[in-house]
Protein backbone atom coordinates (compact mmCIF):
# COMPACT_ATOMS: atom_id res chain seq x y z
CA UNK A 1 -12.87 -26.66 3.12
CA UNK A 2 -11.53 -23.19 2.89
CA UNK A 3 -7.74 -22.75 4.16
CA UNK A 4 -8.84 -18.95 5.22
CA UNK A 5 -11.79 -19.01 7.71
CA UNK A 6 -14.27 -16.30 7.85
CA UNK A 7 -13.62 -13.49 9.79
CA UNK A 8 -14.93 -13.90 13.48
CA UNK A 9 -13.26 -10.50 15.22
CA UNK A 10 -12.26 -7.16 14.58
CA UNK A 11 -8.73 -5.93 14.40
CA UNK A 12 -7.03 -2.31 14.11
CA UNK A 13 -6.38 -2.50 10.09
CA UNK A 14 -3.57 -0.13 9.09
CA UNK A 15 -3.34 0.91 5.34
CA UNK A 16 -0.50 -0.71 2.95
CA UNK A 17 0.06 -0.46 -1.12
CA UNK A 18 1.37 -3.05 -2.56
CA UNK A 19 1.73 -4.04 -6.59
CA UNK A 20 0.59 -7.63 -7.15
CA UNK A 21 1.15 -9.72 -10.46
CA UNK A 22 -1.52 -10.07 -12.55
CA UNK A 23 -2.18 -13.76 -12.00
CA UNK A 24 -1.95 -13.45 -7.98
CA UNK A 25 -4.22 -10.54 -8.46
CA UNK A 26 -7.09 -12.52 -10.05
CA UNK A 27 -6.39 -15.36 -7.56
CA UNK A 28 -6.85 -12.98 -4.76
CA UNK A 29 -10.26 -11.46 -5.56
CA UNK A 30 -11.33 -15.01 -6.48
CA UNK A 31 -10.59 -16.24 -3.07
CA UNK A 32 -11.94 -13.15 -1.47
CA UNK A 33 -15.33 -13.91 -3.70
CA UNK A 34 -15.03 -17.74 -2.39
CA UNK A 35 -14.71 -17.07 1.19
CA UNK A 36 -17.34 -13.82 1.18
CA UNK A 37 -14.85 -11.54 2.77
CA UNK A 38 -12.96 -8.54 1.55
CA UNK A 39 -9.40 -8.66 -0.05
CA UNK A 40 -7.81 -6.98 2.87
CA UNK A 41 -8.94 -10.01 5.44
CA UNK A 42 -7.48 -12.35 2.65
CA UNK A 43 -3.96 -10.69 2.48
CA UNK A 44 -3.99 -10.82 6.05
CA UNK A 45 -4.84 -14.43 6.27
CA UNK A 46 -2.70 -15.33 3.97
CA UNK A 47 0.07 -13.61 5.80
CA UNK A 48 -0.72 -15.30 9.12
CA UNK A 49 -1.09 -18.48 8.21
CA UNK A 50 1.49 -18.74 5.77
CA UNK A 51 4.13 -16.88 7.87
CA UNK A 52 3.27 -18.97 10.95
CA UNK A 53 4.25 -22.39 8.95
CA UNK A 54 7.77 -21.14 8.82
CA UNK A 55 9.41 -22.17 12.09
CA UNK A 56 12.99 -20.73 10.71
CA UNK A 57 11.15 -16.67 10.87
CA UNK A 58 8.92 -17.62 13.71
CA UNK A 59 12.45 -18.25 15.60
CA UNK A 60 13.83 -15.09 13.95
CA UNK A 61 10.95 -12.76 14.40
CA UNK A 62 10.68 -13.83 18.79
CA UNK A 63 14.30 -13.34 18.59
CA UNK A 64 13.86 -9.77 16.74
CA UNK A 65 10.30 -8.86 18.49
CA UNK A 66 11.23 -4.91 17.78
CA UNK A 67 9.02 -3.40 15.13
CA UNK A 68 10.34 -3.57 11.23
CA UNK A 69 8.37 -1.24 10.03
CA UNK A 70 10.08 1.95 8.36
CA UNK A 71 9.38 5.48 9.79
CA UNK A 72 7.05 7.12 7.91
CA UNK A 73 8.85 10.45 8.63
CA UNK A 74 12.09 9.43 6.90
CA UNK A 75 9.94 8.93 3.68
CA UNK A 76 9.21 11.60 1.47
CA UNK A 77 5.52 11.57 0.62
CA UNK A 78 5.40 12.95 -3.44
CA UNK A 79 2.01 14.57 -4.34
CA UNK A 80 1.75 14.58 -7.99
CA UNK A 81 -0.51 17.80 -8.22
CA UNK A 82 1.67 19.37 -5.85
CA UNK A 83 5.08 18.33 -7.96
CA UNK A 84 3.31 19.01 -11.55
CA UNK A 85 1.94 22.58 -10.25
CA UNK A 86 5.83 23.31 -8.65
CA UNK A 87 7.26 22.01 -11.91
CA UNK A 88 4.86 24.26 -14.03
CA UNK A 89 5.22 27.50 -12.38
CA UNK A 90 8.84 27.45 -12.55
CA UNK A 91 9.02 27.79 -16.56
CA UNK A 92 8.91 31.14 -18.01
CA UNK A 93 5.36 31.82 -19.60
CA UNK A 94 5.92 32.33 -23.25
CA UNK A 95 6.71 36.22 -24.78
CA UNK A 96 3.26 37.88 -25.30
CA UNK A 97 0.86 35.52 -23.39
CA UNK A 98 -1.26 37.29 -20.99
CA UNK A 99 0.85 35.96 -17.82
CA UNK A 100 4.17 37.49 -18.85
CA UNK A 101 1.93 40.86 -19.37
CA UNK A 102 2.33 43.10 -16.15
CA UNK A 103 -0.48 45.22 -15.47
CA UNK A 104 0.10 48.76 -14.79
């Protein structure tokens, strides 16, 4: 008997990246396989029924009900085309390619 039961509503699903081991990885799409459901319900699971065993942050999280997560507008969001393109048109073109020609 599965741990994780099979999804029976919806719920507003907010994106999150997260690096995994390798091993935890391979366990997760296994489980997701097992149960039929996608990885995203499984991390979720897993974080509700896992977090709800410990009493000690069940305590701490009715006595700290505010939200803990950051605000995305004090992050700096780094597009790599964006930074690479920046980057690149700040260095000189070489003497005698076509840009550094000026057209009269």
């Amino acid at each position: 008997m599965p741990l994780i039961k099979p999804r029976t509503r919806g719920k507003q699903i907010l994106r999150h990246i997260a690096r995994l081991d390798r091993e935890n990885n391979e366990t997760l799409h296994a489980y997701a396989a097992f149960l039929g459901e996608s990885t995203d319900y499984v991390l979720n699971q897993v974080i509700d029924t896992v977090l709800a065993r410990d009493k000690e942050f069940v305590k701490w999280r009715a006595d700290h009900a505010h939200s803990h997560v950051p605000n995305t507008a004090a992050r700096v969001r780094r597009n790599r085309a964006t930074s690479v393109r920046h980057s690149a048109s700040t260095v000189p073109p070489p003497p005698g390619s076509l840009a550094s020609l000026s057209v009269s």
